[in-house]
Protein backbone atom coordinates (compact mmCIF):
# COMPACT_ATOMS: atom_id res chain seq x y z
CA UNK A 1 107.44 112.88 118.77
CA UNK A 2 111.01 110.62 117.96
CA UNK A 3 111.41 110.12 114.32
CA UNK A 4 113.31 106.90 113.35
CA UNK A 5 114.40 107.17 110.07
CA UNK A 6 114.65 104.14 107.96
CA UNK A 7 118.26 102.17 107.00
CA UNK A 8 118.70 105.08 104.68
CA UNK A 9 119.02 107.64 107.28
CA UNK A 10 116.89 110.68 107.30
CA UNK A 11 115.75 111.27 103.61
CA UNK A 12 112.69 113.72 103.48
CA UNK A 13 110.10 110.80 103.24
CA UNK A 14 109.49 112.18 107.06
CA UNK A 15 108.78 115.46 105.83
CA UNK A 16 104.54 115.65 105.15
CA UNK A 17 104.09 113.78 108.69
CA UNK A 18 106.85 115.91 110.28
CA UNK A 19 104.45 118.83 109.19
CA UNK A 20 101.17 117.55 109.83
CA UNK A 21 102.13 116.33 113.28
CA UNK A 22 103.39 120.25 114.16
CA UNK A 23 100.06 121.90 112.94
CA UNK A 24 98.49 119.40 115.59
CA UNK A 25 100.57 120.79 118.32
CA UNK A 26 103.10 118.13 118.21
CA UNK A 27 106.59 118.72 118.31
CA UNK A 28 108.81 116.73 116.35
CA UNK A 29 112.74 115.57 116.79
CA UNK A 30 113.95 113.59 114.34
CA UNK A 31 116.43 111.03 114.93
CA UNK A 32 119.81 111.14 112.50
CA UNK A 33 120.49 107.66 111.91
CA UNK A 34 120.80 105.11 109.52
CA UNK A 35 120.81 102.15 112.13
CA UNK A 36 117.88 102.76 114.02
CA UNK A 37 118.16 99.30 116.14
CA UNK A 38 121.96 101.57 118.07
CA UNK A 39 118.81 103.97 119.29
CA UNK A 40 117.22 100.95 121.21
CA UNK A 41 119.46 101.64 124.36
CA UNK A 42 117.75 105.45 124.49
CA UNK A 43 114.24 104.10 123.52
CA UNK A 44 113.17 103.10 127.30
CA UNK A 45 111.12 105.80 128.79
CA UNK A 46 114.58 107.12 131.12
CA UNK A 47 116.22 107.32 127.65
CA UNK A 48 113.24 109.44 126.16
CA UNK A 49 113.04 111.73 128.92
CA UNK A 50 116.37 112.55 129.23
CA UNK A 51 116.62 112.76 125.34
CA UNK A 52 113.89 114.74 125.07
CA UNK A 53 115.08 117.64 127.74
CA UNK A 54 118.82 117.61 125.93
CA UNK A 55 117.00 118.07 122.12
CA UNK A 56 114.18 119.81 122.54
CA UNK A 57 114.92 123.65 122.07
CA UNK A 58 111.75 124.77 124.21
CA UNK A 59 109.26 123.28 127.11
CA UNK A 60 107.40 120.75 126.11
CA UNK A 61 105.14 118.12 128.03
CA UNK A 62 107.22 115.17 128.25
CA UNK A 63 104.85 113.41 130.03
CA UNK A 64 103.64 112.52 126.31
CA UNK A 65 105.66 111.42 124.42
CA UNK A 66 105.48 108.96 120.84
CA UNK A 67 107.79 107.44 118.79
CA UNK A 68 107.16 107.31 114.70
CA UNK A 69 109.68 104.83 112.92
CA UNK A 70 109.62 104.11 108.98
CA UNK A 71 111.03 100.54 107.71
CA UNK A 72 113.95 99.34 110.31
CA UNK A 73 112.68 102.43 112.38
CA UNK A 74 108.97 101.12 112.30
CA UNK A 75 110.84 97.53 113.62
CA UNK A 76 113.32 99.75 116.35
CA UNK A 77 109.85 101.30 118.12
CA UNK A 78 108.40 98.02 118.03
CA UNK A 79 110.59 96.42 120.49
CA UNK A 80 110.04 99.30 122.51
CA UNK A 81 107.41 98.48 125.32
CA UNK A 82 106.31 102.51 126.15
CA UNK A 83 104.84 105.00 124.82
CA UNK A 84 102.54 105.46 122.11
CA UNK A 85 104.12 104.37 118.58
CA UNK A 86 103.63 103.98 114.75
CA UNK A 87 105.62 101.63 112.62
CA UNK A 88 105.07 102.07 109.16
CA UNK A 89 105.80 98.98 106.62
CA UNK A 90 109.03 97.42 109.16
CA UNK A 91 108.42 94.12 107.23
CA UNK A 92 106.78 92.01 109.88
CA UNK A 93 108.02 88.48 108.44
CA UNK A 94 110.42 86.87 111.44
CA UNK A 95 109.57 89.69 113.67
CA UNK A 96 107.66 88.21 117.23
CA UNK A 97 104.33 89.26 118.69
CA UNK A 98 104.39 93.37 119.87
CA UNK A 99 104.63 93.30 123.33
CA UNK A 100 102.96 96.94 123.94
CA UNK A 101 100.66 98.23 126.04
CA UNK A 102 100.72 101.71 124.91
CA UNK A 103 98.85 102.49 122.19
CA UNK A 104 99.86 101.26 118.36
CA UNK A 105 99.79 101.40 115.21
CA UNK A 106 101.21 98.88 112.60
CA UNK A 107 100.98 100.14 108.82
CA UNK A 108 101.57 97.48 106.12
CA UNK A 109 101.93 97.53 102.59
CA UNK A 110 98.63 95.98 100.66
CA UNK A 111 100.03 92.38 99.91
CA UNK A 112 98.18 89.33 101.90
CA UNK A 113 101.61 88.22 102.73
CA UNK A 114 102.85 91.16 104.68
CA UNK A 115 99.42 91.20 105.78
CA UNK A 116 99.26 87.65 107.28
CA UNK A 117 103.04 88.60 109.08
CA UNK A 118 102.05 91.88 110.62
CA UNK A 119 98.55 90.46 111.89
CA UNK A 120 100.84 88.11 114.57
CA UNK A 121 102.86 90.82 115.23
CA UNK A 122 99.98 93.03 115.85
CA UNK A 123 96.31 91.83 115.86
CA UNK A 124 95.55 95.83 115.00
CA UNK A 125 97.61 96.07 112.29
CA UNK A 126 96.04 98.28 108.89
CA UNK A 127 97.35 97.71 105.51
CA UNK A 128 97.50 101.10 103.69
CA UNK A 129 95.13 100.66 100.21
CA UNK A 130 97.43 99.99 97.12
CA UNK A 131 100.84 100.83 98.73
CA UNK A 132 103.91 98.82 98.65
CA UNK A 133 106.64 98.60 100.72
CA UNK A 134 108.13 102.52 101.24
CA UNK A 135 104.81 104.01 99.73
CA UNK A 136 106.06 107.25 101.07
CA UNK A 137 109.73 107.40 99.71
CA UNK A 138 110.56 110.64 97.90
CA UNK A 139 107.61 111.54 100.37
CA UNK A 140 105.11 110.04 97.79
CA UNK A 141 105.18 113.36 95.32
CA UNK A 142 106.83 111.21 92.61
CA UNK A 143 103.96 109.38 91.45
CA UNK A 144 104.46 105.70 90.64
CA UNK A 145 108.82 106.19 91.18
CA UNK A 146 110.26 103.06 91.98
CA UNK A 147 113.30 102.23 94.40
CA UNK A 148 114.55 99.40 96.15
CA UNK A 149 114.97 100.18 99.83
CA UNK A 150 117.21 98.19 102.00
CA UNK A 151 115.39 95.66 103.87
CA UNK A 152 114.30 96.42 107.19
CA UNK A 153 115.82 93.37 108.82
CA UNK A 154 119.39 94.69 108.14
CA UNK A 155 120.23 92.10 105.53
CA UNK A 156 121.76 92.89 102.26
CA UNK A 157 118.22 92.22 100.54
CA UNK A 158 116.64 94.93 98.83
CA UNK A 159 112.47 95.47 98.99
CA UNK A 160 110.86 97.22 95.82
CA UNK A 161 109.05 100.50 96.59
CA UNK A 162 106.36 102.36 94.25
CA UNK A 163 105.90 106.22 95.42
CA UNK A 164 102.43 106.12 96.06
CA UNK A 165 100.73 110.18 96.91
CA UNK A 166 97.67 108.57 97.51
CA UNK A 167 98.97 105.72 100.35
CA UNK A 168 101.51 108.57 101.52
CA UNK A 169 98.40 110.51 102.36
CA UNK A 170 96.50 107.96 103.72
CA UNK A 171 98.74 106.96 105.89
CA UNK A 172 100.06 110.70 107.24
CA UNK A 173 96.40 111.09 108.41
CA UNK A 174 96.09 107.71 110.63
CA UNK A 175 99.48 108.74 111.83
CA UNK A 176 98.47 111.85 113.36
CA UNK A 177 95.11 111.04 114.45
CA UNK A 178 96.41 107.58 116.21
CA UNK A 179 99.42 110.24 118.24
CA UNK A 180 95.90 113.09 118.74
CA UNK A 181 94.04 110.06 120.16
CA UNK A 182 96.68 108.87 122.07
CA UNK A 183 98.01 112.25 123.44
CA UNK A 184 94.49 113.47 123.86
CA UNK A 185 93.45 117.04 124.47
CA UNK A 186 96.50 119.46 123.87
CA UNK A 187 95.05 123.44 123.51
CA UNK A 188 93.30 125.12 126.30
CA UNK A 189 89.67 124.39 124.98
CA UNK A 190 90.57 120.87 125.95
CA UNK A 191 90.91 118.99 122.77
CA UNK A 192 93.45 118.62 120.34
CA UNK A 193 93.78 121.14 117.67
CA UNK A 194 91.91 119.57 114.47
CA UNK A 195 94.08 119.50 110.81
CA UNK A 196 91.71 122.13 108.54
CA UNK A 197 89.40 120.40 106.42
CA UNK A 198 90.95 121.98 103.26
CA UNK A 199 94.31 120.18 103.95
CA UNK A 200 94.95 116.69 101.49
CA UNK A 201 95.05 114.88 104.58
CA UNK A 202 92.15 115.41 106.63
């Protein structure tokens, strides 16, 4: 799994799905950048692979491989046509139709605007219950802390965030069981390993 991080570079708000996607057997590189869009050129499936074998410290099966962007991230693995892929809130207003066939998932703050946007950018696309933009900033521990994020789009426009616990752990669990479903069965018995029932996101 490729981690795009969102215009504020790598700031822990990866951290609970970093975690969550390990325990399901999937390995994790995150992606050091505060300008996820410069990644674009290493996003097509050559890119990956060869990406992949440079980073990764042991084998892994890079036959499967996903790409998990937050914000300007979630818009970077958008545009990218392989590949299985999560984009959490990239702002969908002025962004065009997904043109994926790999498997998707859009996550959108709960506002029928945003809503309406990411809908024609992706017919699939979930909002996450009571979450604004950035629900998971300061990985959603810091209940009801507010921020404004940079936008997505690159602008100089700022988007208000509330750290929601709740909508961060909502949304780790579709996360990893859209990249289980899409990776399918990954331990010897044949199907992926399952997150324990005792974990807060099951």
């Amino acid at each position: 799994m490729l981690i795009l991080a969102d215009r504020t570079g790598p700031d822990g708000r990866e951290a609970p799905y970093a975690d969550y996607l390990l325990a399901a057997g999937i390995a994790v590189i995150q992606l050091g950048s505060d300008a996820p869009e410069e990644a674009l050129p290493l996003l097509s499936m050559p890119g990956l692979l060869t990406l992949v074998r440079h980073l990764a410290p042991v084998k892994l099966d890079i036959s499967r491989i996903g790409l998990l962007g937050f914000g300007a991230g979630g818009r970077a693995v958008l545009a990218v046509s392989e590949g299985p892929a999560a984009a959490l809130y990239p702002a969908c207003r002025g962004l065009l139709p997904a043109r994926r066939a790999a498997p998707t998932l859009l996550l959108h703050p709960d506002d029928p605007g945003e809503a309406v946007a990411c809908l024609q950018v992706d017919p699939r696309a979930q909002a996450v219950a009571l979450a604004t933009h950035g629900w998971d900033h300061a990985q959603g521990l810091s209940a009801g802390a507010t921020a404004m994020l940079p936008h997505p789009d690159g602008t100089r426009a700022r988007v208000f965030a509330r750290s929601n616990g709740g909508a961060t752990q909502d949304s780790v669990a579709l996360v990893v069981r859209h990249f289980r479903d899409a990776f399918g069965p990954m331990d010897r018995e044949g199907s992926p390993p399952r997150i324990p029932h005792s974990d807060p996101y099951p």
